[in-house]
Protein backbone atom coordinates (compact mmCIF):
# COMPACT_ATOMS: atom_id res chain seq x y z
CA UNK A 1 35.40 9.85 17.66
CA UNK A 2 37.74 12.22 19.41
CA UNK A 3 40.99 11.68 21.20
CA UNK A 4 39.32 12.45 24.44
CA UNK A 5 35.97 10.52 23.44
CA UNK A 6 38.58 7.46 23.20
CA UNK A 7 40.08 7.68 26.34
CA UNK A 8 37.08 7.09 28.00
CA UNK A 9 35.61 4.62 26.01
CA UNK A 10 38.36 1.97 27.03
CA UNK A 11 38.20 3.34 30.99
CA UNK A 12 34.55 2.24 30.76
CA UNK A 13 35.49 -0.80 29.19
CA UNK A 14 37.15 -2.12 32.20
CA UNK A 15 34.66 -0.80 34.74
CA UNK A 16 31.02 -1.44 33.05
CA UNK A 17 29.62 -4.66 31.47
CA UNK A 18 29.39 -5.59 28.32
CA UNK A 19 25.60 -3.58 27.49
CA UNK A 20 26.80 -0.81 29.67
CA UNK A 21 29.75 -0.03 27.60
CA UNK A 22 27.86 -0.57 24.47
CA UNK A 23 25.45 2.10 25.56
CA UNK A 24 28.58 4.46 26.38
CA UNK A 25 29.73 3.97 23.34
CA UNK A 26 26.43 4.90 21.46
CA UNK A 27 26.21 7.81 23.33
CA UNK A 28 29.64 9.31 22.70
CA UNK A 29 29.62 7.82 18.58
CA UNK A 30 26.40 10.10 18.42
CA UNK A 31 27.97 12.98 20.20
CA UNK A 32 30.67 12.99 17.96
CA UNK A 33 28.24 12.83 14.96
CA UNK A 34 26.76 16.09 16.23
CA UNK A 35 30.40 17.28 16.83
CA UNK A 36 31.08 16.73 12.92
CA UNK A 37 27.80 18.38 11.72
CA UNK A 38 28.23 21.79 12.98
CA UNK A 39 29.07 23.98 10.12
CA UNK A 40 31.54 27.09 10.93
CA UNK A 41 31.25 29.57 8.48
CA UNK A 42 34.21 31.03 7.41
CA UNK A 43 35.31 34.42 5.16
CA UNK A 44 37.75 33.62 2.37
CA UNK A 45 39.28 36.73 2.85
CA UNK A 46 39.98 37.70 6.66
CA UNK A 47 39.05 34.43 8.19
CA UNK A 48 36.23 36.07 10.31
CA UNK A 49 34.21 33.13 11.92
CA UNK A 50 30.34 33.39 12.72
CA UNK A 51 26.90 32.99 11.40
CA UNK A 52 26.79 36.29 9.93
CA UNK A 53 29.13 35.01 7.21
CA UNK A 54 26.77 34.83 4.61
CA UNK A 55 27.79 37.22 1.52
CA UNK A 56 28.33 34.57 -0.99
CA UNK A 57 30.00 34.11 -3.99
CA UNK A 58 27.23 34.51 -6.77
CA UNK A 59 28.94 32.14 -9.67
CA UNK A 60 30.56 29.55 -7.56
CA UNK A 61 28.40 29.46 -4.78
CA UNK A 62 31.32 27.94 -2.61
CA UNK A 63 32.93 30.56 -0.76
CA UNK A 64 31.24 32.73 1.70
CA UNK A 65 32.22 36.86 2.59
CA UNK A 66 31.79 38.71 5.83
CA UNK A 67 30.41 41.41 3.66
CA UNK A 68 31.04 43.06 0.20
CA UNK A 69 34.18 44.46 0.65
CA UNK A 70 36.18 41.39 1.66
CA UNK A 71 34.32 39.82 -1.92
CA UNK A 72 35.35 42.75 -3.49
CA UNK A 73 39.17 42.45 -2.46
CA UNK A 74 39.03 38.61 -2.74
CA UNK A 75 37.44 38.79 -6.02
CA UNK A 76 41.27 38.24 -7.87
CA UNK A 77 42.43 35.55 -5.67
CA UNK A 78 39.27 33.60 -5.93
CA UNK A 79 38.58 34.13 -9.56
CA UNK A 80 40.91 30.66 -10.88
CA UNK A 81 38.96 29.16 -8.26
CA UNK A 82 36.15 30.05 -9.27
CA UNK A 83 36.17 29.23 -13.00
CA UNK A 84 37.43 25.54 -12.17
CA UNK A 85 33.81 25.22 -9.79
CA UNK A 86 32.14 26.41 -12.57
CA UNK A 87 33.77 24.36 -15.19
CA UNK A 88 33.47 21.15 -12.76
CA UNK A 89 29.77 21.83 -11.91
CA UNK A 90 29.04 22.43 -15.89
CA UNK A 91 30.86 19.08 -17.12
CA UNK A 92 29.09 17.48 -13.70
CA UNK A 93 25.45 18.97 -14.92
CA UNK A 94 26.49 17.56 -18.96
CA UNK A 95 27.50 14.20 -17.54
CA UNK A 96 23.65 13.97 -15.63
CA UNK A 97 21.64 15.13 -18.48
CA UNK A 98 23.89 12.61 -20.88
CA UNK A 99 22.92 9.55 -18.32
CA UNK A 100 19.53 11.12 -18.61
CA UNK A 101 19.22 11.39 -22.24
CA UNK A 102 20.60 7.52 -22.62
CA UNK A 103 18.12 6.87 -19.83
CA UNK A 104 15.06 8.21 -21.82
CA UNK A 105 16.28 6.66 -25.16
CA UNK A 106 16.73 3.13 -23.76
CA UNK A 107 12.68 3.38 -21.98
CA UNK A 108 11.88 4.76 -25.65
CA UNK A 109 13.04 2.25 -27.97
CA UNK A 110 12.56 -0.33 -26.26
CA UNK A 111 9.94 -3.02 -27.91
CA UNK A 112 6.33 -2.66 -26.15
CA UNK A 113 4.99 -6.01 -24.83
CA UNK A 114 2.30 -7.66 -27.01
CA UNK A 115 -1.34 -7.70 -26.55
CA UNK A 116 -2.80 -11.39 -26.88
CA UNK A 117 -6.38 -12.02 -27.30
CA UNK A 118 -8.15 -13.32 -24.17
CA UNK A 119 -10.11 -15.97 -26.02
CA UNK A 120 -7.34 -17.82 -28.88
CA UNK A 121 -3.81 -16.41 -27.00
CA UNK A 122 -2.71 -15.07 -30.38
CA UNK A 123 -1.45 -11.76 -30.46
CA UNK A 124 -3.94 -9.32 -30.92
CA UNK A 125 -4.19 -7.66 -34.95
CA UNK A 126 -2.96 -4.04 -34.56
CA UNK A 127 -5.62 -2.88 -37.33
CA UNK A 128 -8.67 -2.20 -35.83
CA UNK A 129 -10.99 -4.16 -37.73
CA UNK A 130 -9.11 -7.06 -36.21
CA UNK A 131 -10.17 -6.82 -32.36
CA UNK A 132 -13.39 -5.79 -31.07
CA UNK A 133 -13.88 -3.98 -27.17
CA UNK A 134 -16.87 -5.96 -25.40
CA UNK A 135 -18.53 -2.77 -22.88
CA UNK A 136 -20.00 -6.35 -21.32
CA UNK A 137 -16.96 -7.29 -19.61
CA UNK A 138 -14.36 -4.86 -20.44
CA UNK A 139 -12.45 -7.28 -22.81
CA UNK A 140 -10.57 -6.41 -26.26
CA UNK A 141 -11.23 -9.76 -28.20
CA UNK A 142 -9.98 -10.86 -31.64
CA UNK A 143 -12.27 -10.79 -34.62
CA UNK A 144 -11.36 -14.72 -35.47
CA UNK A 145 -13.23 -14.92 -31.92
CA UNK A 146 -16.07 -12.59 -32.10
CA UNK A 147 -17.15 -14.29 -34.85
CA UNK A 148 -16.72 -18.03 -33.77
CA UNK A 149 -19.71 -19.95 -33.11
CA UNK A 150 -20.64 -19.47 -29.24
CA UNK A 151 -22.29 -22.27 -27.14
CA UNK A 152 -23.67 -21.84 -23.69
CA UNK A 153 -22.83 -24.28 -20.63
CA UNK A 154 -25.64 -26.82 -22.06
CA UNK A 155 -23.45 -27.13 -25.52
CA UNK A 156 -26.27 -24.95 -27.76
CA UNK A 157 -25.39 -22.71 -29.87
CA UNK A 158 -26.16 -18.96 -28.97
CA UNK A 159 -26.16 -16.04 -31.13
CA UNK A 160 -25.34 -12.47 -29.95
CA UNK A 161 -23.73 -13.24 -26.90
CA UNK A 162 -20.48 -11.81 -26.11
CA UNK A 163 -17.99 -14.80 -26.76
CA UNK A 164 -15.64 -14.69 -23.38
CA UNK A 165 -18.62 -13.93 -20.87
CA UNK A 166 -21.74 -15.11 -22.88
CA UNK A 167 -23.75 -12.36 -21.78
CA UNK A 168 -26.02 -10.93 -24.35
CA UNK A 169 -24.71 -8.40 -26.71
CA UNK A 170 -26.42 -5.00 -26.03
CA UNK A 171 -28.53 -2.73 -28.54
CA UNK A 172 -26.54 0.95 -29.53
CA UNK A 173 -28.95 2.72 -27.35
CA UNK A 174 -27.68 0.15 -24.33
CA UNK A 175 -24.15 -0.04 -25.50
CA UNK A 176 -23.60 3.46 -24.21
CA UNK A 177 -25.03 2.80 -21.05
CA UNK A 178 -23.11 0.02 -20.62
CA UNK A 179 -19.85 1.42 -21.43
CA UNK A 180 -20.90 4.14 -18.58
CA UNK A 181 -20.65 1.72 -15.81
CA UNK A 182 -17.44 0.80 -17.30
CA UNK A 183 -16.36 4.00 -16.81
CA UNK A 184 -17.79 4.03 -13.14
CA UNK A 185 -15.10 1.00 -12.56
CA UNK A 186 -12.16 2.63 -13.91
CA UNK A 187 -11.74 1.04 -17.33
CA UNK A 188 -9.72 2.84 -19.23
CA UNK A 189 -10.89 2.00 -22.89
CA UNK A 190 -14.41 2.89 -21.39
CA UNK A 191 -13.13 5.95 -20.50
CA UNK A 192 -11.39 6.61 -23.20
CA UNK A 193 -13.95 5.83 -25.66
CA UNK A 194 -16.31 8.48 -24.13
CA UNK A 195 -13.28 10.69 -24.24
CA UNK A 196 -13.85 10.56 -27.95
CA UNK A 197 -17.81 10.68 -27.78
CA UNK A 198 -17.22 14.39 -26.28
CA UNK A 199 -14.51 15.24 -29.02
CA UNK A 200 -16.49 13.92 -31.91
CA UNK A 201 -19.73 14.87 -30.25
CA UNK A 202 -21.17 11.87 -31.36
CA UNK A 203 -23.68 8.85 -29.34
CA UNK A 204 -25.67 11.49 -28.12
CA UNK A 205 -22.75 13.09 -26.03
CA UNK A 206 -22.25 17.26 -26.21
CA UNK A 207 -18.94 18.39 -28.70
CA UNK A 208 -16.81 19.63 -25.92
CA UNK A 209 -13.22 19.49 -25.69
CA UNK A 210 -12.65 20.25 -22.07
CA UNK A 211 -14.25 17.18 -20.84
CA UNK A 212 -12.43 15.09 -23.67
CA UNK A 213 -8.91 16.27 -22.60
CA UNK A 214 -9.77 15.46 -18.89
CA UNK A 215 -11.45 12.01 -19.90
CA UNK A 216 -8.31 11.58 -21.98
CA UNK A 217 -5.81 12.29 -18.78
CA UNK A 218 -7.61 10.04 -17.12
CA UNK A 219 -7.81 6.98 -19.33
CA UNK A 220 -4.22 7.63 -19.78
CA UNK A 221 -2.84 7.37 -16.61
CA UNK A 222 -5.47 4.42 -16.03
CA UNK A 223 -3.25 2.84 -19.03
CA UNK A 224 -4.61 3.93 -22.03
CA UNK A 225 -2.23 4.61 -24.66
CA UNK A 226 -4.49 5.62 -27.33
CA UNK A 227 -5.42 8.65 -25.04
CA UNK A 228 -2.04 9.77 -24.80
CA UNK A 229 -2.23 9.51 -28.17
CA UNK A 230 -4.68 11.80 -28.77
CA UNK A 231 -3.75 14.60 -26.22
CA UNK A 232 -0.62 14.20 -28.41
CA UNK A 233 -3.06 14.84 -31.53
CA UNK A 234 -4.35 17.85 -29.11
CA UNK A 235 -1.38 19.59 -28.70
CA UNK A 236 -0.21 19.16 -32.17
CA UNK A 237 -3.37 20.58 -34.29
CA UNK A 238 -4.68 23.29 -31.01
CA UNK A 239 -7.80 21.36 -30.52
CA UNK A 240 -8.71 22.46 -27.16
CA UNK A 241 -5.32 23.62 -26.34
CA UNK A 242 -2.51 26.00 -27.70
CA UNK A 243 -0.78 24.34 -30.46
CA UNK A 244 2.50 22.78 -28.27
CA UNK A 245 4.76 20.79 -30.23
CA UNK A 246 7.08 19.71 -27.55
CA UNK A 247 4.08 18.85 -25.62
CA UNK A 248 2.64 17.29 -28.53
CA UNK A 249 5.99 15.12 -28.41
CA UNK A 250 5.92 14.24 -24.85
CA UNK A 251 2.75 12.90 -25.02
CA UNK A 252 3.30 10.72 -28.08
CA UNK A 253 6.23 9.14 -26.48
CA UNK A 254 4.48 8.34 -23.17
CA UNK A 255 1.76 6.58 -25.80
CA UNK A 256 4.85 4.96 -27.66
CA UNK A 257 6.60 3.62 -24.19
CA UNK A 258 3.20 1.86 -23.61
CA UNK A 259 2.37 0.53 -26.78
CA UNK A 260 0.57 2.71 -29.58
CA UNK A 261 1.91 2.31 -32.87
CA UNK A 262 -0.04 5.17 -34.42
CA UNK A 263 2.01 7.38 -31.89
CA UNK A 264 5.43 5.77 -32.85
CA UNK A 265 4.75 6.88 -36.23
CA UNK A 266 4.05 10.28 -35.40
CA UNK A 267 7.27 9.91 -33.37
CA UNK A 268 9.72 8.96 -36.42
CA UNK A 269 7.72 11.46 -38.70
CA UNK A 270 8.75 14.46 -36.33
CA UNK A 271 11.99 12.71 -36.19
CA UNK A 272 12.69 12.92 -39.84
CA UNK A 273 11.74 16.05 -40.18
CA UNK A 274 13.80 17.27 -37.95
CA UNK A 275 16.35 15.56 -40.37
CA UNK A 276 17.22 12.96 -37.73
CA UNK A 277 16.85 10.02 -40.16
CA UNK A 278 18.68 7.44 -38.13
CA UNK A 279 16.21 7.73 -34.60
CA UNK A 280 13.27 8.31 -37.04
CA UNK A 281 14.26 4.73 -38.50
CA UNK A 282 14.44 3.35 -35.50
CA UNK A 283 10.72 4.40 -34.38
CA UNK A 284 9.65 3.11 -37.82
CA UNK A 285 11.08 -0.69 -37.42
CA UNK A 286 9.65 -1.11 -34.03
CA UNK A 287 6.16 0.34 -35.21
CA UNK A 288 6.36 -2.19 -37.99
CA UNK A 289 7.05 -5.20 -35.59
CA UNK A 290 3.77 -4.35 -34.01
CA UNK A 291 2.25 -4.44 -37.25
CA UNK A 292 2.04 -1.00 -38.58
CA UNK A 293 2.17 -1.07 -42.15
CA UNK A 294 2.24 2.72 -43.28
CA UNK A 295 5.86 2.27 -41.24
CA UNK A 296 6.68 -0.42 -43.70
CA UNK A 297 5.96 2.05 -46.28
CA UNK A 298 7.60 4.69 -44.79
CA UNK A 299 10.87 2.80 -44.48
CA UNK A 300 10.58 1.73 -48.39
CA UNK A 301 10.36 5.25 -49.15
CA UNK A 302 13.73 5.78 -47.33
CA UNK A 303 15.27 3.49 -48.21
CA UNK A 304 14.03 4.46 -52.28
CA UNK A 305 15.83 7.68 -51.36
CA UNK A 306 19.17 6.62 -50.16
CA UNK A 307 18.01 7.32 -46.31
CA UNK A 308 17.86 3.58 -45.62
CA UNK A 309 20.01 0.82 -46.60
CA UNK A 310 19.25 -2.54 -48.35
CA UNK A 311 19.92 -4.12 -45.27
CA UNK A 312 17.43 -2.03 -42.94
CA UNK A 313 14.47 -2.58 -45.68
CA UNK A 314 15.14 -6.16 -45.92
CA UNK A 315 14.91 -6.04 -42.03
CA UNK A 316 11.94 -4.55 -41.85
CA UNK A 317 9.97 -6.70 -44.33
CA UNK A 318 11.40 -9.86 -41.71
CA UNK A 319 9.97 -7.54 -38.71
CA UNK A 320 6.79 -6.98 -40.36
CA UNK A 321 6.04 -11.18 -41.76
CA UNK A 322 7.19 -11.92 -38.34
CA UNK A 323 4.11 -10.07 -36.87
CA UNK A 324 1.77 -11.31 -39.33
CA UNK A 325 2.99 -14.82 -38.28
CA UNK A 326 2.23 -14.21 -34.69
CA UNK A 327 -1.30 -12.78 -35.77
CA UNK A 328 -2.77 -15.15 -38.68
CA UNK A 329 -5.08 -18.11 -37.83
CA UNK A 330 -7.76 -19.80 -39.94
CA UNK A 331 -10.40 -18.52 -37.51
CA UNK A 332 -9.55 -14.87 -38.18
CA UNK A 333 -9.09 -15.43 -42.03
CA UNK A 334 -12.83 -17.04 -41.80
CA UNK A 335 -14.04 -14.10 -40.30
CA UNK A 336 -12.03 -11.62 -42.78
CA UNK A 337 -13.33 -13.64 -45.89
CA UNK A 338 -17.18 -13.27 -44.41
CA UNK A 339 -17.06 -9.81 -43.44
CA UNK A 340 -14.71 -7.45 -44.86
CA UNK A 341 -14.84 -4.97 -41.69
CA UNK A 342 -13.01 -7.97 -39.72
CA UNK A 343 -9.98 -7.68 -41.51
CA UNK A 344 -7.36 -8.05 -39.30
CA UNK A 345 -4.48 -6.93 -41.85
């Protein structure tokens, strides 16, 4: 507030109440607000005032001309100036894309929650055999549970029925149907999974790649990881697309951040070949505490070439028992030992 602004501030005090003064007060706070945001533009060279002040300095962009000759003849003087904006703004711009880069890396490696099964609460077998998708009621179940006896509400036994909402398993030919109204409702493995029935141009869908990469953008953002996945996959072999490696990469670590382990191993392969051994390690050991065994061989194979220490392989044999602890139960080794496409590791 100005000098003037004050004086009659405290006059008012003594002559208007309390609210009145308050409201004099507002009023002259935001007139001096206004006061303080008028920008006078100024040359650097002969001081001219006005808005017509607007030849700029092109490198700095912090000192403003009247016109090209007072840049020209200020062009000396200004030129330590100068260098010290630029040097301040470059080391300003390093310092944000370091935070940046730490930023990333920290959302990267950072362990992905685990998946239980909706039935048992174990944690869900990464291996594919091990969980089943029911289009029924849009739930990923463990095999140990998919192949338990189910009972219906009278205590007999059913067969066929889909163990976590007892509704009748459907034929192949009604499977697909099925899954469709899944898509309708927004499920993301639904829409996912037809995503691949147009890449593969398989249950009776058309081959085309268009309609895969869109149903795969969808089911991503929808929380699919496997679909980032495979735009990753995309990108990296030119299947619908230009081959885009960085793309490629992008994609695989939005699928890693979420929780594919297939994509965290594509992830530490680019990683070593790039001849980053240490980051690739680390996107190895948390693929194999989800239970990704080629990363358990991968990190042997380091660690057989001097890449890996002792220490690290040791580690990641803990990681990986650790997982199958969380995972093994006598119901899912039943169902292994029966069928052989249940096996959950």
């Amino acid at each position: 507030m100005s000098a003037s602004s004050d004086i009659i501030a405290k006059k008012c005090a003594s002559t208007l109440s309390d609210d009145a003064c308050d409201e004099v007060n507002d009023i002259l706070q935001n007139m001096s607000t206004v006061e303080t945001d008028v920008v006078v533009l100024v040359c650097a060279n002969c001081g001219k005032e006005g808005d017509d002040v607007k030849n700029i300095c092109n490198k700095c962009k912090q000192v403003t001309y009247c016109n090209a000759v007072c840049k020209k003849v200020h062009k000396k003087k200004h030129k330590k100036q100068c260098e010290e904006h630029i040097k301040l703004a470059a080391e300003k711009h390093g310092e944000e894309l370091r935070l940046a880069a730490e930023l990333h890396d920290e959302k990267l490696f950072k362990e992905p929650p685990a998946e239980d099964c909706p039935i048992c609460f174990l944690r869900l077998p990464e291996h594919h055999t091990g969980r089943v998708y029911k289009t029924c009621c849009g739930k990923t179940i463990c095999s140990g549970c998919v192949c338990a006896p189910v009972y219906d509400d009278q205590g007999n036994r059913v067969e066929d029925n889909c163990p976590f909402c007892r509704a009748m398993d459907p034929t192949d030919e009604e499977m697909v149907e099925t899954e469709r109204k899944r898509v309708e409702a927004n499920d993301p493995i639904a829409i996912f999974n037809h995503g691949v029935y147009y890449r593969d141009g398989i249950n009776g869908f058309p081959q085309d790649m268009d309609k895969a990469l869109k149903m795969f953008h969808k089911a991503g953002k929808l929380g699919s990881a496997e679909a980032y996945t495979s735009i990753g996959i995309a990108y990296s072999n030119g299947e619908g697309v230009e081959v885009d490696e960085e793309k490629a990469e992008h994609y695989y670590e939005v699928a890693a951040i979420m929780g594919c382990e297939f994509a965290r191993h594509n992830l530490g392969l680019i990683e070593m070949k790039a001849g980053n051994m240490d980051r690739g390690l680390k996107h190895y050991m948390i693929a194999v505490r989800s239970g990704h065994s080629e990363c358990l061989n991968q990190i042997k194979e380091l660690y057989t070439k001097g890449h890996a220490t002792k220490e690290e392989y040791t580690k990641a044999l803990k990681l990986y028992q650790t997982y199958l602890g969380e995972i093994k139960s006598d119901q899912r080794d039943k169902a292994a030992a029966a069928d052989d496409g249940c096996r959950y590791y």
